[in-house]
C-alpha atoms as a PDB file:
ATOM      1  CA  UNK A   1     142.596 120.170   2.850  1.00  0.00           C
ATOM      2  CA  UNK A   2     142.068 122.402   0.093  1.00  0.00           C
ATOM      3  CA  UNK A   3     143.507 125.462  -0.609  1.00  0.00           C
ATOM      4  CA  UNK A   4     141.243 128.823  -1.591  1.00  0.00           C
ATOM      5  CA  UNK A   5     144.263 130.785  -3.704  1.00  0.00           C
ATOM      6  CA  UNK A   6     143.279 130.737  -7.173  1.00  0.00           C
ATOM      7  CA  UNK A   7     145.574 133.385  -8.432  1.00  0.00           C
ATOM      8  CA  UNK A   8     145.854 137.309  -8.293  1.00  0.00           C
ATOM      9  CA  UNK A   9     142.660 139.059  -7.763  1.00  0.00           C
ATOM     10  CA  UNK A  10     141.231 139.248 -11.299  1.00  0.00           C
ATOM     11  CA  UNK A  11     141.092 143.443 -10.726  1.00  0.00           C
ATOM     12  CA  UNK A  12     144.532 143.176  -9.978  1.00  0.00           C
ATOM     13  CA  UNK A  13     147.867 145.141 -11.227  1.00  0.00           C
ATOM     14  CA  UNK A  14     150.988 144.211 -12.480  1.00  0.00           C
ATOM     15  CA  UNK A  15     151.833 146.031  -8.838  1.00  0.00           C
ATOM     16  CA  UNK A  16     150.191 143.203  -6.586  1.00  0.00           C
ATOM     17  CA  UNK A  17     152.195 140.657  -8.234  1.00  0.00           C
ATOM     18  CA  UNK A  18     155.563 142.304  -8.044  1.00  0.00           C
ATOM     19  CA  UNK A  19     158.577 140.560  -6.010  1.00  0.00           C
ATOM     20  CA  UNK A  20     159.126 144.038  -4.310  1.00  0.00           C
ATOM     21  CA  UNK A  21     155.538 143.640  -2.459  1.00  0.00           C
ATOM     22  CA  UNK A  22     156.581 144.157   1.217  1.00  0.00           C
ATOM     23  CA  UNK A  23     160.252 144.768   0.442  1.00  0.00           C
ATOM     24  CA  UNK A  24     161.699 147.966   2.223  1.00  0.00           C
ATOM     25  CA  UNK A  25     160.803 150.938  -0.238  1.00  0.00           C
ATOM     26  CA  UNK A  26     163.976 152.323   0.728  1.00  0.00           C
ATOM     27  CA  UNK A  27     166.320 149.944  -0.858  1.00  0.00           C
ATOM     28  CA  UNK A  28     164.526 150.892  -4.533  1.00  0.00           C
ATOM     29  CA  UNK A  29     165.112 154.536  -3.986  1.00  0.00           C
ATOM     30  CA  UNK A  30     169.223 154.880  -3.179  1.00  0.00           C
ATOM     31  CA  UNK A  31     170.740 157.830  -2.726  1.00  0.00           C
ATOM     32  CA  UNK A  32     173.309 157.014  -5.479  1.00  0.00           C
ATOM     33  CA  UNK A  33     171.729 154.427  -8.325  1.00  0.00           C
ATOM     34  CA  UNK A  34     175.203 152.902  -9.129  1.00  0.00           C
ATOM     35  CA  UNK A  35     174.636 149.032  -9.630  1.00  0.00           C
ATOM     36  CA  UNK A  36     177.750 148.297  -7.899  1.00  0.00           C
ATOM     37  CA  UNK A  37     178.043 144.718  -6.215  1.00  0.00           C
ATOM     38  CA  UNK A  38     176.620 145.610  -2.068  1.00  0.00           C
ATOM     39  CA  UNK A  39     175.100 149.298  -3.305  1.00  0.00           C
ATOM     40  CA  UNK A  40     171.300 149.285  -2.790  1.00  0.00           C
ATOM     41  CA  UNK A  41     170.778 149.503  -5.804  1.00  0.00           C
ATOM     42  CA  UNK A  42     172.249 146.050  -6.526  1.00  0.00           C
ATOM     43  CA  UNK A  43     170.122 144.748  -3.461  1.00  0.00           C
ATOM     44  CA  UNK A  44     166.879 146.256  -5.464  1.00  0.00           C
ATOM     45  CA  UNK A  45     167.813 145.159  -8.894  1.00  0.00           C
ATOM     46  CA  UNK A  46     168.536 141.539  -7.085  1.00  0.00           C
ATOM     47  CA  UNK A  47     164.721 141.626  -5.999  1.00  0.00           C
ATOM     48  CA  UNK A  48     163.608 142.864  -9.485  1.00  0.00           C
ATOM     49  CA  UNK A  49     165.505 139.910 -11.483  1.00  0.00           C
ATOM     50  CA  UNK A  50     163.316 137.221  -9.073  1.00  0.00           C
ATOM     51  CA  UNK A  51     159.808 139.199 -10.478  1.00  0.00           C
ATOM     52  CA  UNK A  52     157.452 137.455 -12.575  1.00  0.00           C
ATOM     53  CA  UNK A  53     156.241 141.509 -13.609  1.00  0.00           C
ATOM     54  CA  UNK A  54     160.027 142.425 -14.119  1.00  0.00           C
ATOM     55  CA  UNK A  55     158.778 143.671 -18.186  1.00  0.00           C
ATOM     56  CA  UNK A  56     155.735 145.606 -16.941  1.00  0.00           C
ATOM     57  CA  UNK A  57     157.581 147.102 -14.016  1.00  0.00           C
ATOM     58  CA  UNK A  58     160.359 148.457 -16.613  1.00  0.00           C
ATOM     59  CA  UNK A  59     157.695 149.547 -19.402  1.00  0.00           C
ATOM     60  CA  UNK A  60     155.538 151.438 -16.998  1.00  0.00           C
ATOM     61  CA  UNK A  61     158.828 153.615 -15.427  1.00  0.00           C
ATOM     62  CA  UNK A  62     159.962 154.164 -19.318  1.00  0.00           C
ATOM     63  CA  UNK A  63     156.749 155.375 -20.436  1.00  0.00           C
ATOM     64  CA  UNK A  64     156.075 157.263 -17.600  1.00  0.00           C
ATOM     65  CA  UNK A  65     158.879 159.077 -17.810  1.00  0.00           C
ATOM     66  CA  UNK A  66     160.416 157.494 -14.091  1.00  0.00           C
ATOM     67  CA  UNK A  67     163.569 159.074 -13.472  1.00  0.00           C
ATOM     68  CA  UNK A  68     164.055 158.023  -9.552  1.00  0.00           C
ATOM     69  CA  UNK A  69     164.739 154.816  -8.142  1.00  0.00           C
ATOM     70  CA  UNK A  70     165.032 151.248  -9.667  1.00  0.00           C
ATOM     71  CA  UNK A  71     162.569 149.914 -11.541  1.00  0.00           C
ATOM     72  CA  UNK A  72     162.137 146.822 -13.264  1.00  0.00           C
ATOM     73  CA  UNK A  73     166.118 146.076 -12.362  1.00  0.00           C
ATOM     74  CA  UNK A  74     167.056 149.547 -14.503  1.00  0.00           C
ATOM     75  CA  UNK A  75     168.382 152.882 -12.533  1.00  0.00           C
ATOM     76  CA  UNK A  76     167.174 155.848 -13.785  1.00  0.00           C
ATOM     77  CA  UNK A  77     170.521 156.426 -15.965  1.00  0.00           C
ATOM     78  CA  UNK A  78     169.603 153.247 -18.184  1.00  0.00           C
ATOM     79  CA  UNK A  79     166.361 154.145 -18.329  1.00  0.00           C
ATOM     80  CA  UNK A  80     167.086 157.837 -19.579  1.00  0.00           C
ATOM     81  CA  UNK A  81     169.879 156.111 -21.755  1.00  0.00           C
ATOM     82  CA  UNK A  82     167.293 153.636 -22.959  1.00  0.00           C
ATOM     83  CA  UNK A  83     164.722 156.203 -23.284  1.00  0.00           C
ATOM     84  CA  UNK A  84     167.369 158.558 -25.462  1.00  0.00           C
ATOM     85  CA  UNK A  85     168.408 155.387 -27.782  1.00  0.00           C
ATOM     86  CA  UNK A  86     164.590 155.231 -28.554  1.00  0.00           C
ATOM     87  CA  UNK A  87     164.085 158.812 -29.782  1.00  0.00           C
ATOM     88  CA  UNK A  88     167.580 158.935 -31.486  1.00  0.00           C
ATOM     89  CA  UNK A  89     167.059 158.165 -35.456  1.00  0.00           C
ATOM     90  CA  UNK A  90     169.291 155.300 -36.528  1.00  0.00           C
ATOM     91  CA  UNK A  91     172.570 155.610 -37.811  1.00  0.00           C
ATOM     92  CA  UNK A  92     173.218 155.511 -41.339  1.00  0.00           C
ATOM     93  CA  UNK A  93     175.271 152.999 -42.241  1.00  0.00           C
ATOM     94  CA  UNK A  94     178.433 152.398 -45.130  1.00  0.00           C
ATOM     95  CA  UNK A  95     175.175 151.647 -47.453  1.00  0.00           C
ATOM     96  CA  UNK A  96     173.220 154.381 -47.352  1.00  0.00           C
ATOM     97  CA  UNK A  97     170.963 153.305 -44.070  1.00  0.00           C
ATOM     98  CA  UNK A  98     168.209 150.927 -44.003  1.00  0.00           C
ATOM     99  CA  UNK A  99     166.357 149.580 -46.865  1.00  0.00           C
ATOM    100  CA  UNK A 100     169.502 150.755 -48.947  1.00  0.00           C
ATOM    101  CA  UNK A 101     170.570 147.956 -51.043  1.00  0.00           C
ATOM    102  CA  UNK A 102     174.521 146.894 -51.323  1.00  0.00           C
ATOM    103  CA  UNK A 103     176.015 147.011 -54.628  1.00  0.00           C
END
């Protein structure tokens, strides 16, 4: 026999293939985001580290500004901490920042 599966639909999203297809929504939306070993959070960043769309999943919350639930394993604290370390200009360092050469 066969088989007929040939891959994703070739109109498909990054979506379709995620590992949190058919999970419980509920589990990726916690009252409190802590990643805490047992905390749903943990149990929804557990599904997201299994995803073969893990990147895409994390890209599309940071550009889109996501600040609820977990996406692409990251609570909304890393992502607003991750999206704050992007904006913040880089620290200038003992030799005058980079490009600077050392004496």
């Amino acid at each position: 026999m066969t088989s007929s599966f040939s891959g994703p639909p070739k109109n498909s999203t990054w979506r379709d293939q995620a590992a949190c297809v058919g999970e419980d929504p509920e589990i990726f939306f916690p009252l409190v985001d802590l990643p805490a070993p047992g905390t749903e959070a943990s149990l929804a960043r557990a599904v997201c580290r299994r995803c073969p769309v893990i990147i895409a999943c994390r890209t599309w919350a940071l550009d889109h500004g996501e600040d609820d639930g977990i996406w692409g394993a990251t609570t909304a604290a890393q992502r607003r901490a991750i999206r704050r370390a992007a904006t913040e200009p880089a620290p200038v360092g003992p030799w005058g920042g980079e490009g600077a050469e050392r004496e």
